[in-house]
Structures are given as C-alpha cells and as structure tokens.
Protein backbone atom coordinates (compact mmCIF):
# COMPACT_ATOMS: atom_id res chain seq x y z
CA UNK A 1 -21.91 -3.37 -45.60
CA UNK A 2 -23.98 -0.43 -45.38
CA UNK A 3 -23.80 3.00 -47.32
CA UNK A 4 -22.63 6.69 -46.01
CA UNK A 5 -26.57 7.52 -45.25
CA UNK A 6 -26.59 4.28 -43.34
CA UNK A 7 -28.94 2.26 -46.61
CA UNK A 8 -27.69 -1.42 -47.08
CA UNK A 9 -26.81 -1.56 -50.84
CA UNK A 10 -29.71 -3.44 -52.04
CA UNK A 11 -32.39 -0.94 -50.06
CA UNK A 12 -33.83 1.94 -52.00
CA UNK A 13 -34.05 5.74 -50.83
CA UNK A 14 -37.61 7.12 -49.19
CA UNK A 15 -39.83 8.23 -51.86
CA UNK A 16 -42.03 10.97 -51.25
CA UNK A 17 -44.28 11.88 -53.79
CA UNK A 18 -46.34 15.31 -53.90
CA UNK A 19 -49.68 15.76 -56.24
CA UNK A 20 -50.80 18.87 -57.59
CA UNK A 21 -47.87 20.67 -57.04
CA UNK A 22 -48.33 23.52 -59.78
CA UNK A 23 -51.10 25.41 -59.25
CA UNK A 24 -51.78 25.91 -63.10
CA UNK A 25 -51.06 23.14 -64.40
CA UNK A 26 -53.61 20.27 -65.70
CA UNK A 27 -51.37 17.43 -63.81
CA UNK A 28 -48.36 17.60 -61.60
CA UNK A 29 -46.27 16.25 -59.09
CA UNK A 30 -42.89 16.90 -57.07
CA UNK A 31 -40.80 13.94 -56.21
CA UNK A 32 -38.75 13.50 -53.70
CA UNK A 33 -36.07 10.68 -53.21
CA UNK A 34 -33.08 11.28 -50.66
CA UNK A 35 -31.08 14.62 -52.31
CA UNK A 36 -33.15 14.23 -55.80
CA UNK A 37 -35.99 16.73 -56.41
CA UNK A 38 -37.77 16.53 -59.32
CA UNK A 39 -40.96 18.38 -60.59
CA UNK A 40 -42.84 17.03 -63.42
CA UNK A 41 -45.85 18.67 -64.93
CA UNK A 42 -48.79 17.42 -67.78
CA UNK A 43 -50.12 20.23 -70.37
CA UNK A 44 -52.60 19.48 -72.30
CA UNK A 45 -53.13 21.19 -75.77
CA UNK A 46 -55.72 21.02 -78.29
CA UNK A 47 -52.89 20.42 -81.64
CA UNK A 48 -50.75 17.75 -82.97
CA UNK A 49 -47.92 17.53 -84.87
CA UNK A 50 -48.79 18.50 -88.98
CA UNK A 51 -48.57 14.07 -89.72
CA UNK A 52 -51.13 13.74 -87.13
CA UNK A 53 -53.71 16.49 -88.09
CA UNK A 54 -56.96 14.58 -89.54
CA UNK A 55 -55.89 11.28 -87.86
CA UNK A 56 -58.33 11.49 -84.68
CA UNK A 57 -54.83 10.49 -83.04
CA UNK A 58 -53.28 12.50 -80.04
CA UNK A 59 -49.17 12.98 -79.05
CA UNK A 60 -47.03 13.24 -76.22
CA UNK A 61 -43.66 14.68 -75.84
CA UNK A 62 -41.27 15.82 -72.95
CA UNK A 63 -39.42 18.47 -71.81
CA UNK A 64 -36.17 18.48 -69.46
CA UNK A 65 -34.55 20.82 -67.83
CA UNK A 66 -32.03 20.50 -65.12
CA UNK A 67 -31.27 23.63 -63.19
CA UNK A 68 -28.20 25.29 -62.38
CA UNK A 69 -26.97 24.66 -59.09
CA UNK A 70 -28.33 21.18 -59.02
CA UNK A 71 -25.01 19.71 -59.20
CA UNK A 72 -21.65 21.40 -57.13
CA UNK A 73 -20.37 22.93 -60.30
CA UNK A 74 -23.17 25.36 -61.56
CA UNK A 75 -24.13 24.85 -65.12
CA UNK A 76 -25.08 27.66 -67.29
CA UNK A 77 -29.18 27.44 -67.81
CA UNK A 78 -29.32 25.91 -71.45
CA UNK A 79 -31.94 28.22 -72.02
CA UNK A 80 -29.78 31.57 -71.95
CA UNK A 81 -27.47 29.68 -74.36
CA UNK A 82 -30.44 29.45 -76.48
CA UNK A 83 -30.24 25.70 -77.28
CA UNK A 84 -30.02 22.36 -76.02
CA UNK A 85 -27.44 20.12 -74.83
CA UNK A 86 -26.75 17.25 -76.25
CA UNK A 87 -27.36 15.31 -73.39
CA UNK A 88 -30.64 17.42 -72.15
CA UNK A 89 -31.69 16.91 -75.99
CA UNK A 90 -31.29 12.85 -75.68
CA UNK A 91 -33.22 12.78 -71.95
CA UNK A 92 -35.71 14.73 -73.73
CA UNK A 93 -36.25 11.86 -76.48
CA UNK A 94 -35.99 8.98 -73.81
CA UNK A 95 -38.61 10.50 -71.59
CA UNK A 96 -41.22 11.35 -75.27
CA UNK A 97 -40.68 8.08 -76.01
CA UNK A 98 -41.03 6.11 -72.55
CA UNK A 99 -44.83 8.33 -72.42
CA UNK A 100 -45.81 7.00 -75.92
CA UNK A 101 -44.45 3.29 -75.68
C-alpha cells in the first residue's frame, strides 16, 4: 500500500539539506523534507548563565518559533502576544536539552 505522494509507508521523504543559509550567522542551515521547511541557526556568545560564570564551562539553549501560516489555520505570531505557548515553551526545552545531552 502506498501513500497519497506515492511513498510506501516504511520509506522516508527526500531530505535536502542547505548550509550557510543566513548570511550573519556563525552556523546555519535550511532543511527541507517533502512540505516541512525548517531553518535552524548557531549564535555564539561570549556569557553564561550567572551558575556557570567562573566555571570555565560553556551552555547551549534553543529557540523555536513556528510561523504563522505554516499550518491552514494561521496562528497569531507568539511574539506579538508577548509570550510563549505552552507548547512552543516545551519544544523549546526538548530541543536545549537534546544540544546539551
């Protein structure tokens, strides 16, 4: 049995995967896989969190942002609202600590 886009169920979308795709940013990449875009960028920044200041020790964290019309029903930008969803807020802590496991 095969799927709409003509995939059997057990085979995987095309991934396409672009470097460098911010201009001023230290890393980056776009990836693409069928309908799914995603951007993903690396800043680094000489400071740590106040319990790691002294420690020679470095941190990671993420950021995630989904925008508007990147589902049918358009979602107001959580940043307007001035705060984060709940479930924006929990992807956020997955993704920090996926980087730092």
């Amino acid at each position: 049995m095969l799927r709409v886009d003509g995939r059997r169920f057990d085979e995987l979308r095309p991934v396409r995967i672009t470097r460098n795709y911010i201009k001023h940013a230290e890393g980056s990449v776009f990836i693409e896989t069928g309908d799914t875009k995603i951007i993903c960028t690396a800043t680094i920044e000489d400071k740590v969190p106040p319990f790691l200041k002294g420690t020679g020790q470095g941190w990671v964290t993420a950021e995630y942002a989904m925008l508007p019309r990147a589902t049918a029903v358009r979602n107001v930008r959580e940043v307007t609202r001035g705060r984060v969803s709940g479930r924006s807020s929990e992807i956020q802590r997955l993704i920090g600590r996926a980087l730092r496991a």
